[in-house]
N, C-alpha and C. Protein backbone atom coordinates (compact mmCIF):
# COMPACT_ATOMS: atom_id res chain seq x y z
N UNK A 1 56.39 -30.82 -18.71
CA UNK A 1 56.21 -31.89 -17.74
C UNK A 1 54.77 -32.37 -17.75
N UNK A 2 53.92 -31.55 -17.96
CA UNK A 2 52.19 -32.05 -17.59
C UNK A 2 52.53 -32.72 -19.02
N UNK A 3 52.66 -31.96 -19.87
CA UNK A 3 51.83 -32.97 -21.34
C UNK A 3 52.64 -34.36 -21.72
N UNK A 4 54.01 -34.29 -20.80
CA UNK A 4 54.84 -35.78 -21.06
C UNK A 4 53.61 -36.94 -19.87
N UNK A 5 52.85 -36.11 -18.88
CA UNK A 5 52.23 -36.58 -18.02
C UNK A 5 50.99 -37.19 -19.38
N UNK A 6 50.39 -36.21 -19.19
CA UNK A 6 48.96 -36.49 -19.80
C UNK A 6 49.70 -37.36 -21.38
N UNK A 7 50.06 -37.66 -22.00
CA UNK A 7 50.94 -38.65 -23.33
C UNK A 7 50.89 -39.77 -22.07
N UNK A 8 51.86 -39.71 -21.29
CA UNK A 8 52.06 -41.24 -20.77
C UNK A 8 50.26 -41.91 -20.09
N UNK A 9 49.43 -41.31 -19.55
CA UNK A 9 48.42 -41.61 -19.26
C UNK A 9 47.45 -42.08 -20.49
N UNK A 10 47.66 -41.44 -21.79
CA UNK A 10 46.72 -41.88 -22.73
C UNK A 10 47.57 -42.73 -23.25
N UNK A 11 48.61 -43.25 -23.18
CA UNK A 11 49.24 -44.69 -23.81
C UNK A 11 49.18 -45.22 -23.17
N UNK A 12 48.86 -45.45 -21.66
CA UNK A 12 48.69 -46.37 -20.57
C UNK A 12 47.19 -46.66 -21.30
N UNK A 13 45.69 -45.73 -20.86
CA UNK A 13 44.73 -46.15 -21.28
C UNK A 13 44.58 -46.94 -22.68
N UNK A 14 45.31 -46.49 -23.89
CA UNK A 14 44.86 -47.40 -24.92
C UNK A 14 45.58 -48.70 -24.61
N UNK A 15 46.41 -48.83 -24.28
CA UNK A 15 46.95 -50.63 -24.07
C UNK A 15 46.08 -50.82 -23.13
N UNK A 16 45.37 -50.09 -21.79
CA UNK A 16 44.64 -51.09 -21.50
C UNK A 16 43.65 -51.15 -22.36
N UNK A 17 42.97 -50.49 -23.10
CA UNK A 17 41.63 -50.75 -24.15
C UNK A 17 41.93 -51.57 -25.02
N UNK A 18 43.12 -51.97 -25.51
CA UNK A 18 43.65 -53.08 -26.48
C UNK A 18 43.53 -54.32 -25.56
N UNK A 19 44.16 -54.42 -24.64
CA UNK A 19 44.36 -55.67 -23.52
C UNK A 19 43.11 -56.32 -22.92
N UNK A 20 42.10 -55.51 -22.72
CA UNK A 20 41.07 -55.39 -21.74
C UNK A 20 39.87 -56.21 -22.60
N UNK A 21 39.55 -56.20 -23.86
CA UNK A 21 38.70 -56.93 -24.47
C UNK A 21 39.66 -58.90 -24.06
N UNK A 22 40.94 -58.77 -24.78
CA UNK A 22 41.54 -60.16 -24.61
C UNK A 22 41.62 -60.71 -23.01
N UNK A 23 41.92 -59.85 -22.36
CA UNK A 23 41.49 -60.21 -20.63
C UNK A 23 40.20 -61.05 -20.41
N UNK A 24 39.27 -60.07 -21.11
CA UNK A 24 38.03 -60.67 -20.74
C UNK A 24 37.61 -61.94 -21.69
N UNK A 25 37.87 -62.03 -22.74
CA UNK A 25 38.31 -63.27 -23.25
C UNK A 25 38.43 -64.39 -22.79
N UNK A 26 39.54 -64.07 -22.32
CA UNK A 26 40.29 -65.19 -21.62
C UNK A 26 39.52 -65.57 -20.19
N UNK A 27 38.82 -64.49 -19.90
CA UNK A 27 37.99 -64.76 -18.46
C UNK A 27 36.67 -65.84 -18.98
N UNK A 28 35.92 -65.34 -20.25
CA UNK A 28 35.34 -65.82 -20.54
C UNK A 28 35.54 -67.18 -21.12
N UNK A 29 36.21 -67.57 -21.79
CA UNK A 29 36.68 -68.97 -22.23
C UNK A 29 37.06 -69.64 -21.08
N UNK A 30 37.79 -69.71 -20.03
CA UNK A 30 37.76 -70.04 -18.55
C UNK A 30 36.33 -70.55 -17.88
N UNK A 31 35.04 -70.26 -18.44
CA UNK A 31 34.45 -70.64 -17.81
C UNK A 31 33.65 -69.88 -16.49
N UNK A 32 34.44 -68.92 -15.78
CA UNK A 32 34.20 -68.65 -14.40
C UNK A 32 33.38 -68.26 -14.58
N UNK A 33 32.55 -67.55 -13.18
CA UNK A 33 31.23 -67.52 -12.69
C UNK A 33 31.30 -65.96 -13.20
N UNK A 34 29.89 -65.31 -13.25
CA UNK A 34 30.18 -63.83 -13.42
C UNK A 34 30.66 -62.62 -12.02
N UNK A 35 30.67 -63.33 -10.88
CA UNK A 35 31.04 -62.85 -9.57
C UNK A 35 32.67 -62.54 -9.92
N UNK A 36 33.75 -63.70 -10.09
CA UNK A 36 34.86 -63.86 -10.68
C UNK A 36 35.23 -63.07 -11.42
N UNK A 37 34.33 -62.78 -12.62
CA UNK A 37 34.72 -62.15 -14.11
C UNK A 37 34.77 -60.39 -13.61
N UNK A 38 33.69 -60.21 -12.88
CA UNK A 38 33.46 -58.82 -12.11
C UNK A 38 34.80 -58.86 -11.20
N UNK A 39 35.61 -59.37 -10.39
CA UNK A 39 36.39 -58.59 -8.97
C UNK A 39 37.56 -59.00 -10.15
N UNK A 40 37.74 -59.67 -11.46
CA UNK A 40 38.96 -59.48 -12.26
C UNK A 40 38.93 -57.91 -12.47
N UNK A 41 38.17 -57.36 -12.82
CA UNK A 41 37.93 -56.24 -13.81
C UNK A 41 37.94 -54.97 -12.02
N UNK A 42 37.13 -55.29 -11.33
CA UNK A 42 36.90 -54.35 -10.06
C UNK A 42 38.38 -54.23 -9.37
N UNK A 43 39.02 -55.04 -8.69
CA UNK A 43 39.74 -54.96 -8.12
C UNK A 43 40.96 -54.03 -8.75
N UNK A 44 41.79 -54.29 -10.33
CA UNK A 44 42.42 -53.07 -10.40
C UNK A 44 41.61 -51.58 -9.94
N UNK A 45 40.39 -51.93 -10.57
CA UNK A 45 39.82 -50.13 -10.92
C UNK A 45 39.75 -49.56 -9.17
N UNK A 46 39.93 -50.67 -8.18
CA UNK A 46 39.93 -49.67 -7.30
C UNK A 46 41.54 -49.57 -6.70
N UNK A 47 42.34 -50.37 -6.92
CA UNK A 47 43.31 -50.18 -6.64
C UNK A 47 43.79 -48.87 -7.20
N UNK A 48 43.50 -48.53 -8.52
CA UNK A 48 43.70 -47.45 -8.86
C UNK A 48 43.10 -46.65 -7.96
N UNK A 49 41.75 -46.57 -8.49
CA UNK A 49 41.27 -45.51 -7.60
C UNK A 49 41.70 -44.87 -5.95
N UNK A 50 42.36 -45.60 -5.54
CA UNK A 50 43.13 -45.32 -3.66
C UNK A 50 44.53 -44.81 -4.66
N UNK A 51 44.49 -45.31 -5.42
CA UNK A 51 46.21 -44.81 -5.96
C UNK A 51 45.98 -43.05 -6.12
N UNK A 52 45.20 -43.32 -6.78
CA UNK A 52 44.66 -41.81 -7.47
C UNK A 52 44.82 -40.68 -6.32
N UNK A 53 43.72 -40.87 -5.20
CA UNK A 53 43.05 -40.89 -3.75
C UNK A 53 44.52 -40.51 -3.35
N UNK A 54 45.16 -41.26 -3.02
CA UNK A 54 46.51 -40.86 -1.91
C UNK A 54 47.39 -40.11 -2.89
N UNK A 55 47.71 -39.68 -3.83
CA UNK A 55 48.28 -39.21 -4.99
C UNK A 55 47.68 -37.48 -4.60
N UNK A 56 46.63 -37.36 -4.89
CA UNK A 56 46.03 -36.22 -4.49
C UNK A 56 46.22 -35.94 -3.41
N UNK A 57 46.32 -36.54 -2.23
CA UNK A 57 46.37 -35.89 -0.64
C UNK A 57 47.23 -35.38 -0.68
N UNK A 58 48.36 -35.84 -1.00
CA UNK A 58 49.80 -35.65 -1.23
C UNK A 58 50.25 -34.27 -1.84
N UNK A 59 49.66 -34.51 -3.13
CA UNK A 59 49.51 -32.95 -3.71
C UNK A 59 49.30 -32.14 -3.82
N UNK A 60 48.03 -32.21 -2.83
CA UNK A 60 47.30 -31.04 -2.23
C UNK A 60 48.02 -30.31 -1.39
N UNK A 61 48.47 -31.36 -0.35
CA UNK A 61 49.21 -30.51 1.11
C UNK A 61 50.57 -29.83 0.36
N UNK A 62 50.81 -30.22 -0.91
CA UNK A 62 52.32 -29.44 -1.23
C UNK A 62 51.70 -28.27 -1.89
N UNK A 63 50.52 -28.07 -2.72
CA UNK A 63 50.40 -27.42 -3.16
C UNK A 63 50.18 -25.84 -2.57
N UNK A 64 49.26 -26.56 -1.00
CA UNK A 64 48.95 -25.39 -0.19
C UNK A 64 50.04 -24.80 0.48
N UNK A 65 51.63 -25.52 0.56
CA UNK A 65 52.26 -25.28 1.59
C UNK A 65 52.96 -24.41 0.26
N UNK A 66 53.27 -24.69 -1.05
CA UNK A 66 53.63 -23.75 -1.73
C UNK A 66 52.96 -22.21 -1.88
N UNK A 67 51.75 -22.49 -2.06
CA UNK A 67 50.67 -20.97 -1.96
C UNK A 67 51.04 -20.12 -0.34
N UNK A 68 51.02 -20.57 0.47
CA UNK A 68 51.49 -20.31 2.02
C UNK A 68 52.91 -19.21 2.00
N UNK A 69 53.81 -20.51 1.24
CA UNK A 69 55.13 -19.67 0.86
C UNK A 69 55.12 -18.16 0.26
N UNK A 70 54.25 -17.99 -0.75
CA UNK A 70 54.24 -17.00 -1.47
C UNK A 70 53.46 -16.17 -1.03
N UNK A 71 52.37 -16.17 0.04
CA UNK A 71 52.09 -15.19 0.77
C UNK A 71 52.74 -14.40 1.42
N UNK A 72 53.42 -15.50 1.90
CA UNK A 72 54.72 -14.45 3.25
C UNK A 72 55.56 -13.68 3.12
């Protein structure tokens, strides 16, 4: 289960490293301001990042309530 995890995460990252030069491309041929070109690129990375963030809270409290179990 982890390494079907960690495979699907490094084929997520290289399409975005394939995608992410033509994104910006396209930001750049557009014209826009560099304020624009920045919250294209910012706004996923933090959406992720809270994704990440609440992903962990989550996992944590199961993890401890599993360790808890096996004390008793």
């Amino acid at each position: 289960m982890r390494s079907t995890g960690v495979g699907l995460a490094l084929g997520i990252g290289r399409i975005g490293g394939i995608l992410a030069p033509t994104f910006c491309g396209i930001l750049l041929e557009m014209r826009l301001s560099l304020q624009v070109n920045f919250l294209a690129f910012a706004i996923p990375c933090i959406i992720a990042a809270a994704a990440i963030w609440f992903i962990q809270d989550n996992f944590s409290n199961m993890t401890a309530i599993r360790q808890e179990k096996k004390l008793i």
